[in-house]
C-alpha atoms as a PDB file:
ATOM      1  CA  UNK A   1    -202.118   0.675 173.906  1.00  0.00           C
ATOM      2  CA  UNK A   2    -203.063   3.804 171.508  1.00  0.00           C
ATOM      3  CA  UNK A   3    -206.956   4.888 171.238  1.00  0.00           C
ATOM      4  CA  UNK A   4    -206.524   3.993 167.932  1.00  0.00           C
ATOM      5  CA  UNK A   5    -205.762   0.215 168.363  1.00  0.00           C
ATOM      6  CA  UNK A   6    -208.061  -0.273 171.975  1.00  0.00           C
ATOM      7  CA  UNK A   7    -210.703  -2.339 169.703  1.00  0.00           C
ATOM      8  CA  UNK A   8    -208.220  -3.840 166.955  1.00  0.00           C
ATOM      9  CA  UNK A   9    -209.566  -7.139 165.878  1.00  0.00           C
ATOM     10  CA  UNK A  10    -213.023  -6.408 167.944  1.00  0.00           C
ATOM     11  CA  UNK A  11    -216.294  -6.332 166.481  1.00  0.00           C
ATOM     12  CA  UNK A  12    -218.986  -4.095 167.663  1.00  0.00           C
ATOM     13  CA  UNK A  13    -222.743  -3.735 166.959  1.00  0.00           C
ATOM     14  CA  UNK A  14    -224.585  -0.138 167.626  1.00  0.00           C
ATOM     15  CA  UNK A  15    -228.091   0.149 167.262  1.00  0.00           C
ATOM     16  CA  UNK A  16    -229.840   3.494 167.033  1.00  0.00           C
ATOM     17  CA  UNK A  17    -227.660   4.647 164.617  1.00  0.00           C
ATOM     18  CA  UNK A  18    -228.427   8.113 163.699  1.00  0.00           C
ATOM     19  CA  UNK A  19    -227.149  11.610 163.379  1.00  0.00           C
ATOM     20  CA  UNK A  20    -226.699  12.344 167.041  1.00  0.00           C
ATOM     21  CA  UNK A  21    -224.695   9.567 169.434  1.00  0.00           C
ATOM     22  CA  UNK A  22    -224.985   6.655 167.627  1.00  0.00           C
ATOM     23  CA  UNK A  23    -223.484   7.633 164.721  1.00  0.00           C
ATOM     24  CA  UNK A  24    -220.545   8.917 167.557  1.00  0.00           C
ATOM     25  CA  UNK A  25    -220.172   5.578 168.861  1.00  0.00           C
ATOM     26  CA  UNK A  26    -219.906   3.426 165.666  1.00  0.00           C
ATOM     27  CA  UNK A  27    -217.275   6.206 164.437  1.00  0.00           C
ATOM     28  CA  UNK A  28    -215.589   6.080 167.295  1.00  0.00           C
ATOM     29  CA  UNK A  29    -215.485   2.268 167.813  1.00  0.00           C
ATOM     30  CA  UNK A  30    -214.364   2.649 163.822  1.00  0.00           C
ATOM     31  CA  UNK A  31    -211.524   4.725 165.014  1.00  0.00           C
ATOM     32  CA  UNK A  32    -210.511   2.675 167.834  1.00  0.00           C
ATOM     33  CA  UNK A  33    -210.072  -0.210 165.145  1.00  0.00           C
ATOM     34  CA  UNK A  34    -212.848  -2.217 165.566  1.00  0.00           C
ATOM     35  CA  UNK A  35    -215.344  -3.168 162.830  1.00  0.00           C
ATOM     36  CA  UNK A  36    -218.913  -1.996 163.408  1.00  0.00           C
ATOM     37  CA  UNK A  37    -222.533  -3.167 162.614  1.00  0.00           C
ATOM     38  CA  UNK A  38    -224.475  -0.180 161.786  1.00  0.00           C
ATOM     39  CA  UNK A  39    -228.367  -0.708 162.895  1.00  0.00           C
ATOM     40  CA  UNK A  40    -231.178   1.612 162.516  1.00  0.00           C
ATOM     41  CA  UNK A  41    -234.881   1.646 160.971  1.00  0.00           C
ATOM     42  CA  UNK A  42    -233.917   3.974 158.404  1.00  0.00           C
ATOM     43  CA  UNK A  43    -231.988   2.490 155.088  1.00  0.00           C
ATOM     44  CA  UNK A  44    -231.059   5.625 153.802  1.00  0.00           C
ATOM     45  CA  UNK A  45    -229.074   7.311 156.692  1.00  0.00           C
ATOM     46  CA  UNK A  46    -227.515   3.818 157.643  1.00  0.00           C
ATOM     47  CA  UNK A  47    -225.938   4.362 153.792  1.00  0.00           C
ATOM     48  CA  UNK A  48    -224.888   7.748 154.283  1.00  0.00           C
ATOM     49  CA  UNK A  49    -223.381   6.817 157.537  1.00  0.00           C
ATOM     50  CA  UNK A  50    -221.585   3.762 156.289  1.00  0.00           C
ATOM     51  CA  UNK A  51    -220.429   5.057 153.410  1.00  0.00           C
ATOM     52  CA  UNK A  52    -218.625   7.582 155.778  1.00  0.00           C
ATOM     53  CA  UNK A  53    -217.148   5.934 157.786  1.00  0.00           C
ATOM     54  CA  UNK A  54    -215.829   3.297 155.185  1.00  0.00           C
ATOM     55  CA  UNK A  55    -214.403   6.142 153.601  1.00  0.00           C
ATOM     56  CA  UNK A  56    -212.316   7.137 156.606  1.00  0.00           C
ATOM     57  CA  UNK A  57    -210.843   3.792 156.395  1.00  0.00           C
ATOM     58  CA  UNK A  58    -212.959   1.736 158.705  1.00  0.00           C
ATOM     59  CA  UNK A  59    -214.432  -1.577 158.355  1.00  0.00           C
ATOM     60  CA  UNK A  60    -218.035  -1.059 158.439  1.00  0.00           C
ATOM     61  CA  UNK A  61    -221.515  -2.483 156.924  1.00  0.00           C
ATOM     62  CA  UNK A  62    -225.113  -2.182 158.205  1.00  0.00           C
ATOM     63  CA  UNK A  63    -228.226  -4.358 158.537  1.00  0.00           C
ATOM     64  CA  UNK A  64    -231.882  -2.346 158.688  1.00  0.00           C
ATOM     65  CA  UNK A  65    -233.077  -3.302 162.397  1.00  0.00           C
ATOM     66  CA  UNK A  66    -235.975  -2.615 164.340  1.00  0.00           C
ATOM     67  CA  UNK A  67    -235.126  -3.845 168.487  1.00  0.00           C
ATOM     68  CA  UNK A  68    -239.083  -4.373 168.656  1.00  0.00           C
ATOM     69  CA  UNK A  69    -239.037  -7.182 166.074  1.00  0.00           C
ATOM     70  CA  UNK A  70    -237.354 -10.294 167.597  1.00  0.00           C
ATOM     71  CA  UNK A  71    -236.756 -11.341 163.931  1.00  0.00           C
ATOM     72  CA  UNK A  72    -234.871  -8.383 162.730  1.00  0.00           C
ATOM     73  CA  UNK A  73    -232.531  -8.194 166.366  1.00  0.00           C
ATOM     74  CA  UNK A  74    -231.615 -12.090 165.392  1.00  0.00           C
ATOM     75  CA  UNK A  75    -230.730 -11.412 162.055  1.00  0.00           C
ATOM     76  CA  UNK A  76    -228.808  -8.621 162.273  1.00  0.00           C
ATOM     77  CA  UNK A  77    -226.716 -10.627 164.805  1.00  0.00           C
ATOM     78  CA  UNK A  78    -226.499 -13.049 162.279  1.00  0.00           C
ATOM     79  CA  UNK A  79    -225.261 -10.919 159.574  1.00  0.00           C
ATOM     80  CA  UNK A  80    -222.196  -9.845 162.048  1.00  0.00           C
ATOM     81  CA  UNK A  81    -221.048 -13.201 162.435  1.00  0.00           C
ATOM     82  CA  UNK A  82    -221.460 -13.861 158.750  1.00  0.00           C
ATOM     83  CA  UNK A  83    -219.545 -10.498 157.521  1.00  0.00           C
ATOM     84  CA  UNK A  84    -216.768 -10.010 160.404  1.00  0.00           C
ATOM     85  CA  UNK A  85    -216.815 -13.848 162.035  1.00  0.00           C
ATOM     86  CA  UNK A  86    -217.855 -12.745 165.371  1.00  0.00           C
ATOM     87  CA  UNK A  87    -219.355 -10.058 167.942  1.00  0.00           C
ATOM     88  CA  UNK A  88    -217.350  -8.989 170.721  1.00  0.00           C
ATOM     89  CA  UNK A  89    -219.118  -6.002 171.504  1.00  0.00           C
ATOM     90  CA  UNK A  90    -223.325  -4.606 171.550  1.00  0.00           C
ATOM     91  CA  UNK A  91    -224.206  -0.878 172.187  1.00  0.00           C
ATOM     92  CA  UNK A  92    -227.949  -0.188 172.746  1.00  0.00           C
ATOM     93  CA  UNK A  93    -228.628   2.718 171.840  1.00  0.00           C
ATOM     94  CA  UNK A  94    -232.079   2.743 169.832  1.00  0.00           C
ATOM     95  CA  UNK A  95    -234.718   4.528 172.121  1.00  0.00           C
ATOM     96  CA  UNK A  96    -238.169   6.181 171.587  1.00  0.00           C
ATOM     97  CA  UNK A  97    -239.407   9.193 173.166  1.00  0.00           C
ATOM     98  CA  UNK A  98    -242.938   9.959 174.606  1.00  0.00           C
ATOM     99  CA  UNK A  99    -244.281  13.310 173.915  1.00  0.00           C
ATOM    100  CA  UNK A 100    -243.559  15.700 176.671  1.00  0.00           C
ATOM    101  CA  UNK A 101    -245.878  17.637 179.263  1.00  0.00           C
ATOM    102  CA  UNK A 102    -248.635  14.684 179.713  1.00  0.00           C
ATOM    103  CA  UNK A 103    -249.165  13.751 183.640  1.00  0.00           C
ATOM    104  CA  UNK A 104    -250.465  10.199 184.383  1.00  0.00           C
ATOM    105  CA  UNK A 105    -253.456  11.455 184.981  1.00  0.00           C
ATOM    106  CA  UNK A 106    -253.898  12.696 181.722  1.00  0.00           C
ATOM    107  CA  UNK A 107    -252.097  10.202 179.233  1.00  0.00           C
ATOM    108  CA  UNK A 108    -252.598   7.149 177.326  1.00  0.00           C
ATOM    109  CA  UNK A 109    -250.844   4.016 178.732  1.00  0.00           C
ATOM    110  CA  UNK A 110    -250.224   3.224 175.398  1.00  0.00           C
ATOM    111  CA  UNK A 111    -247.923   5.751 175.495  1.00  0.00           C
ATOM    112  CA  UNK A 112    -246.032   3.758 178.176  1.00  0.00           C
ATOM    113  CA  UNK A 113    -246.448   0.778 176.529  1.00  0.00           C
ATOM    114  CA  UNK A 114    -244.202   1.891 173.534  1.00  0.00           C
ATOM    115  CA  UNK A 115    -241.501   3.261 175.386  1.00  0.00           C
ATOM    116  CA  UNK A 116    -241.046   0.309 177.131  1.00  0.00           C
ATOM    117  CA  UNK A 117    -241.221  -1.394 173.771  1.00  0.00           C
ATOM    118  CA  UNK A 118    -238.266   0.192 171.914  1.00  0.00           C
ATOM    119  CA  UNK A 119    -236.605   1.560 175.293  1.00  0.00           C
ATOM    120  CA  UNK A 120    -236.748  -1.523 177.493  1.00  0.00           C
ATOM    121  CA  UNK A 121    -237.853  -4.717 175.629  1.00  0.00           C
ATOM    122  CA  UNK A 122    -236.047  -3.790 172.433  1.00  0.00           C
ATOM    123  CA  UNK A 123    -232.716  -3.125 174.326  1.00  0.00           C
ATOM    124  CA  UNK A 124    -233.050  -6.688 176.252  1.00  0.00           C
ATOM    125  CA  UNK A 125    -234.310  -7.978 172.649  1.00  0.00           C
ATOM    126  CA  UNK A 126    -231.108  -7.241 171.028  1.00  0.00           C
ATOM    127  CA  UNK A 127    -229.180  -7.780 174.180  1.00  0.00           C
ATOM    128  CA  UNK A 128    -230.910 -11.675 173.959  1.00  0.00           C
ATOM    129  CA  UNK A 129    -230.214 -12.298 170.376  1.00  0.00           C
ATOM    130  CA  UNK A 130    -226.529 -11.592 171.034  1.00  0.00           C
ATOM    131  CA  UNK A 131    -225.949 -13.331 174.263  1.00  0.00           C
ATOM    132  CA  UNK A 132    -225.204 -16.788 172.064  1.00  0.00           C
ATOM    133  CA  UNK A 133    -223.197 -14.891 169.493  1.00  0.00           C
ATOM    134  CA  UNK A 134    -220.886 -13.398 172.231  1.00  0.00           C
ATOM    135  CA  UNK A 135    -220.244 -16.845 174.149  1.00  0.00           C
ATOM    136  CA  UNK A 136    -219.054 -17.914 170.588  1.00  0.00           C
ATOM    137  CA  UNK A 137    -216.541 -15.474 170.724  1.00  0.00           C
ATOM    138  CA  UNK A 138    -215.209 -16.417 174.568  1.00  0.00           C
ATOM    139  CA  UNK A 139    -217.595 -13.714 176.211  1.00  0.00           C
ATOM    140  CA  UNK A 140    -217.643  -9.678 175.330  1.00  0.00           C
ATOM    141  CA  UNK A 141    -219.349  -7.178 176.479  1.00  0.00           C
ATOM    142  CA  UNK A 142    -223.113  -5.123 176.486  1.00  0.00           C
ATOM    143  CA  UNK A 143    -223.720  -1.542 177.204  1.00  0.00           C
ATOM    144  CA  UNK A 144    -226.386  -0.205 177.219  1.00  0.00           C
ATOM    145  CA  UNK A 145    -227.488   3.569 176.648  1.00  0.00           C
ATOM    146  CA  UNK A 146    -228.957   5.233 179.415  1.00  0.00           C
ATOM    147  CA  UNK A 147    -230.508   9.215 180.299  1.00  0.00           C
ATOM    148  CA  UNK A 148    -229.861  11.644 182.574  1.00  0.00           C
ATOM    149  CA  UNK A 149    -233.325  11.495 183.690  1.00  0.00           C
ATOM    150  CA  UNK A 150    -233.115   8.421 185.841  1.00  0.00           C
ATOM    151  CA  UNK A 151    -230.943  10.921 187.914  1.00  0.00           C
ATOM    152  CA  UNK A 152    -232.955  14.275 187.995  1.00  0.00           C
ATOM    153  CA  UNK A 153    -236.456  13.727 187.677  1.00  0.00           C
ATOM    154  CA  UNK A 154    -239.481  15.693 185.195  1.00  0.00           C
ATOM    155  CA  UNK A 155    -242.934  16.114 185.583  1.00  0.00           C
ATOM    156  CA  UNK A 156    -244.433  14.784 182.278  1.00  0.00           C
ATOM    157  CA  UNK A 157    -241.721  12.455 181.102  1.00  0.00           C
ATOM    158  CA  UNK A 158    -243.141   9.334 182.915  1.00  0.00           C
ATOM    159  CA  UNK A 159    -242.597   6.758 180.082  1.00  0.00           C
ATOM    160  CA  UNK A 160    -239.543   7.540 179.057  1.00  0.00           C
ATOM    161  CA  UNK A 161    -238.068   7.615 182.376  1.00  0.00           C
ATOM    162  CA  UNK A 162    -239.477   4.850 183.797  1.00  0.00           C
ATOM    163  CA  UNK A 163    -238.199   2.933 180.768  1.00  0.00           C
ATOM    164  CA  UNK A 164    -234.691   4.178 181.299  1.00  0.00           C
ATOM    165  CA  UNK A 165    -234.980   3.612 185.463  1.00  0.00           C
ATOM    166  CA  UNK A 166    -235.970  -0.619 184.157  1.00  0.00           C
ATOM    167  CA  UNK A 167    -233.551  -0.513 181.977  1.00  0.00           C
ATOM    168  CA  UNK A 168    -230.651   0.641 184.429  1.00  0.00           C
ATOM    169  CA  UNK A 169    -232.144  -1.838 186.769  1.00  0.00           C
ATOM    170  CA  UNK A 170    -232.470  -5.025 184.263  1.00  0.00           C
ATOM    171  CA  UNK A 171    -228.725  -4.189 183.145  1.00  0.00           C
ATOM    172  CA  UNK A 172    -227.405  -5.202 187.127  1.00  0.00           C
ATOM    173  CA  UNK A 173    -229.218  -8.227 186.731  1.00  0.00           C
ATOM    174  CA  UNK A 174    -227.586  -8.825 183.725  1.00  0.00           C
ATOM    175  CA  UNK A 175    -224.317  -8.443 184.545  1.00  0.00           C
ATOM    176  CA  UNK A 176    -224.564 -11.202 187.097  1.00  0.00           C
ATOM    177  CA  UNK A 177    -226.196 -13.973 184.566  1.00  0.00           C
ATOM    178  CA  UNK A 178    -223.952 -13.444 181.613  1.00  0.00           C
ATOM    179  CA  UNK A 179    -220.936 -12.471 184.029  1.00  0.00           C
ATOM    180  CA  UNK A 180    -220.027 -16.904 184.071  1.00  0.00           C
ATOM    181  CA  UNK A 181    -219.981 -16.553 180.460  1.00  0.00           C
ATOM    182  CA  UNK A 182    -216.975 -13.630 180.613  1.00  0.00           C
ATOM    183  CA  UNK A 183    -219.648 -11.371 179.171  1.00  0.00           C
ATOM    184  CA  UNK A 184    -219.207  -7.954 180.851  1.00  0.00           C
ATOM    185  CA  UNK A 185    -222.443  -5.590 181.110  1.00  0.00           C
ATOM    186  CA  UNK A 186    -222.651  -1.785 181.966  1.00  0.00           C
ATOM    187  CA  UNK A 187    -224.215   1.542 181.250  1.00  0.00           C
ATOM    188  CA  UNK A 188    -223.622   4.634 180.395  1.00  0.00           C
ATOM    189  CA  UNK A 189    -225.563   7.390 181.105  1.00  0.00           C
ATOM    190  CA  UNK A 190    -225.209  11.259 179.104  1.00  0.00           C
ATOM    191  CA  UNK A 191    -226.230  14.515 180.299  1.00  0.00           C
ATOM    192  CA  UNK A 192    -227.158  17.335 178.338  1.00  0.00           C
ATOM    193  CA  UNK A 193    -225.081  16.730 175.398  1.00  0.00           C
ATOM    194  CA  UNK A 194    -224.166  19.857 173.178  1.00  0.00           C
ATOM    195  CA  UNK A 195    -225.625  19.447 169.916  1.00  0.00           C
ATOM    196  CA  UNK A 196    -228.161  20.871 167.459  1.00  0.00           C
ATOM    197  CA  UNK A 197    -231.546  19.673 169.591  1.00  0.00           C
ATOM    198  CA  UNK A 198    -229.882  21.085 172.846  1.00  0.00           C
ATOM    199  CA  UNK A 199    -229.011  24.729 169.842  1.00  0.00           C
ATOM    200  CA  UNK A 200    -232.626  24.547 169.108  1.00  0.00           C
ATOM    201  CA  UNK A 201    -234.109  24.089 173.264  1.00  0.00           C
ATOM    202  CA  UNK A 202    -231.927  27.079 173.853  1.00  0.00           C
ATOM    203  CA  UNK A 203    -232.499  29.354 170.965  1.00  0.00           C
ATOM    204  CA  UNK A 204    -236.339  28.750 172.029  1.00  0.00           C
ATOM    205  CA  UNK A 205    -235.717  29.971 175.710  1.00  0.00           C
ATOM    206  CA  UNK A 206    -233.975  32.978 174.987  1.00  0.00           C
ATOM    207  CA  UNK A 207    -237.133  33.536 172.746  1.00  0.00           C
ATOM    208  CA  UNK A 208    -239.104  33.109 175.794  1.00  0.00           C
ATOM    209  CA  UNK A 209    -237.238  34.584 178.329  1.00  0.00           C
ATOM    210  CA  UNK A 210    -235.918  37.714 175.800  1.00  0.00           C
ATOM    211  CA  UNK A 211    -232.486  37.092 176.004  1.00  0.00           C
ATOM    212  CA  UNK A 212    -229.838  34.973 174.363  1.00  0.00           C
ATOM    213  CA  UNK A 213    -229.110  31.477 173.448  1.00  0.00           C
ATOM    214  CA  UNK A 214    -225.670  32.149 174.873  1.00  0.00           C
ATOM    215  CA  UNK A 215    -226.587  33.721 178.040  1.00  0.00           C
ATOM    216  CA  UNK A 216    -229.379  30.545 178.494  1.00  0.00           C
ATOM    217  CA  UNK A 217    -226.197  28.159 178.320  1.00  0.00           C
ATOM    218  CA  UNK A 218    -224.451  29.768 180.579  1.00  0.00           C
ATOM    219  CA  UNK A 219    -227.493  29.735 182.891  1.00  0.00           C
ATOM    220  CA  UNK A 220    -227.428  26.298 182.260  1.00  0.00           C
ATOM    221  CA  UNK A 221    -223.328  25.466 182.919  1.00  0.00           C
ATOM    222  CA  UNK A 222    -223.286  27.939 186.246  1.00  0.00           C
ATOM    223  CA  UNK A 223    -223.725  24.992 188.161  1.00  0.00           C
ATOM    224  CA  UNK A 224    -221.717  21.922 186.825  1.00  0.00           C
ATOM    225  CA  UNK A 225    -218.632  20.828 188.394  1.00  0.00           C
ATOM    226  CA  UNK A 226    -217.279  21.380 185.240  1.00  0.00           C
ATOM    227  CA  UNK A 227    -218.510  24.110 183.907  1.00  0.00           C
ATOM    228  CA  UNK A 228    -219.770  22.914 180.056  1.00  0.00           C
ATOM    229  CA  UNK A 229    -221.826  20.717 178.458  1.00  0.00           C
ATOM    230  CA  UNK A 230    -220.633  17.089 177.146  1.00  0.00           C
ATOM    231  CA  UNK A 231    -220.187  16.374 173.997  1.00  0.00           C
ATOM    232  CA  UNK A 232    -221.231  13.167 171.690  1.00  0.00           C
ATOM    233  CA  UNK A 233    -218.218  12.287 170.975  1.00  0.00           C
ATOM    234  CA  UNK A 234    -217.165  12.225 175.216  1.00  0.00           C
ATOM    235  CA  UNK A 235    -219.870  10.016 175.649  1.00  0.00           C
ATOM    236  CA  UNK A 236    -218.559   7.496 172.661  1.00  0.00           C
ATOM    237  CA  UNK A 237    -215.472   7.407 173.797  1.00  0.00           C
ATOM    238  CA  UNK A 238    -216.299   5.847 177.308  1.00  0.00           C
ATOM    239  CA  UNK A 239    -218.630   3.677 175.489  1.00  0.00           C
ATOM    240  CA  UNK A 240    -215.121   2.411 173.645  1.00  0.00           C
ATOM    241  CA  UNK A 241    -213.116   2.043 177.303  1.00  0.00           C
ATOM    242  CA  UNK A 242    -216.101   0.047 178.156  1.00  0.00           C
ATOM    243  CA  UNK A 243    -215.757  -2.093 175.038  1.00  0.00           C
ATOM    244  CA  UNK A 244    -212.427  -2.606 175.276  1.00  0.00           C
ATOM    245  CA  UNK A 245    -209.717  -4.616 177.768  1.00  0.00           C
ATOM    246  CA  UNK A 246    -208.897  -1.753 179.869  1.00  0.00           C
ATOM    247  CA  UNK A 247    -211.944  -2.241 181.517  1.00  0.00           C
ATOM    248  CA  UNK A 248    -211.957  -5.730 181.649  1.00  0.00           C
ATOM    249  CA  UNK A 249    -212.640  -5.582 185.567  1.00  0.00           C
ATOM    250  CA  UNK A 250    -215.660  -3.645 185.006  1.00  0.00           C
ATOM    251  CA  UNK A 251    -219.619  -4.743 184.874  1.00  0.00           C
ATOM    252  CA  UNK A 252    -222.851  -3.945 186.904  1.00  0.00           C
ATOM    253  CA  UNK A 253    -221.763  -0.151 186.798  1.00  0.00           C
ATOM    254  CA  UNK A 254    -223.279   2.854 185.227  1.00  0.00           C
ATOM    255  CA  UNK A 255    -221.217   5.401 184.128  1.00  0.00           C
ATOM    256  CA  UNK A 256    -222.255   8.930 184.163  1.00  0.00           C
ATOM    257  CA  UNK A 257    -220.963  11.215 181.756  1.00  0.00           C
ATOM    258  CA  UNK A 258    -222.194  14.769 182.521  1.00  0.00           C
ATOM    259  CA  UNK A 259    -219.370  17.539 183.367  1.00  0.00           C
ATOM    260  CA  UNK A 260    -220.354  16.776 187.126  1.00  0.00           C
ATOM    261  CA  UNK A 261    -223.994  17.888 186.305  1.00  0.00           C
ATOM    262  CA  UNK A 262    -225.998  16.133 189.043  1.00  0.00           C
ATOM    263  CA  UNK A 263    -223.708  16.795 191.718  1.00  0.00           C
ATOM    264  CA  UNK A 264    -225.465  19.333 192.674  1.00  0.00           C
END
């Protein structure tokens, strides 16, 4: 089996598309021959991005979808049945982000509250909505996007690892209920992918520390097993082994995908 045929005839749908993994993974899955479900809040990058990708010869359509409104995550399900016949396949990858530096002693729950919104109940949102649609189609598979941060631990970013830490959590759980129904559910979890937010954290430390944005990567690399930084498009590719029959034997696990990074 080629990686260009690993999803022939499959049909996956990625939330969270945007300009940074998401838009990875539906490529990817595109590539792999599967036809994708672009969802995402904004209308006018799910175009661009669909547009794309149907121009590089994959099957691909969107739906506008927001995982915190029950009504959108059941009709975007919906419209994949309706356009490709059936879902094999859903990547959560939507997330929020609380603002960094605040303590619990200094911030607003509310700032828990919508973390947990987008980052826990609108992954298990989706996650419910498709659960029917994937028994249709003789059981499938759920993965679920997850952060480094459950496995090294920050000061300040209390919401959106807690979020994460539920989410890892919820997805074992998971596994076991929708595991009778030959639906297969695992995670995968990123390190510090190179990209242009990870270009712009380092270009702002070598402002800081007076040196360079190179030398401040290599600072950060001395350690991992392998030393480098991930890429988006590593991290889409195990989310298409994961979606696809070679790892049919696989569900309750998290995958880590991070150059060896918390070995240490």
């Amino acid at each position: 089996m080629s990686a260009t045929s690993l999803l022939t005839g499959k049909t996956v749908l990625v939330s969270g598309v945007g300009p940074g993994l998401g838009r990875q993974i539906a490529g990817a899955a595109c590539a792999a021959g599967a036809s994708v479900m672009l969802g995402a809040r904004s209308r006018d990058y799910l175009e661009e991005a669909t547009a794309e990708l149907r121009t590089a010869s994959g099957k691909a359509s969107f739906r506008v979808c927001d995982v915190t409104s029950d009504e959108q995550c059941h009709a975007v399900v919906q419209a994949v049945e309706e356009e490709f016949g059936g879902l094999d396949c859903v990547v959560n990858n939507a997330f929020a982000v609380a603002p960094h530096g605040l303590t619990l002693e200094n911030e607003d729950l509310d700032e828990w509250r919508q973390s947990f919104e987008v980052n826990f109940f609108g992954a298990l949102g989706l996650t419910k909505a498709a659960i029917p649609a994937l028994r249709r189609s003789g059981g499938g598979t759920v993965v679920f996007i997850g952060s480094q941060i459950v496995r090294r631990v920050f000061a300040g970013r209390g919401p959106y690892a807690s979020s994460k830490a539920a989410l890892l959590t919820a997805s074992r759980v998971l596994a076991k209920e929708v595991g009778p129904y030959g639906i297969r559910v695992n995670t995968v979890v990123p390190g510090r992918m190179w990209g242009p937010s990870l270009r712009k954290y380092l270009d702002r430390l070598a402002v800081e520390r007076g040196t360079s944005a190179e030398t401040e990567r290599q600072r950060m690399v001395a350690d991992v097993a392998l030393p480098s930084l991930v890429t988006d498009e590593q991290c889409a590719g195990t989310v298409v082994f994961l979606a696809s029959d070679l790892s049919a034997g696989i569900t309750g696990q998290t995958i880590d995908v991070n150059a060896g990074e918390t070995l240490n």
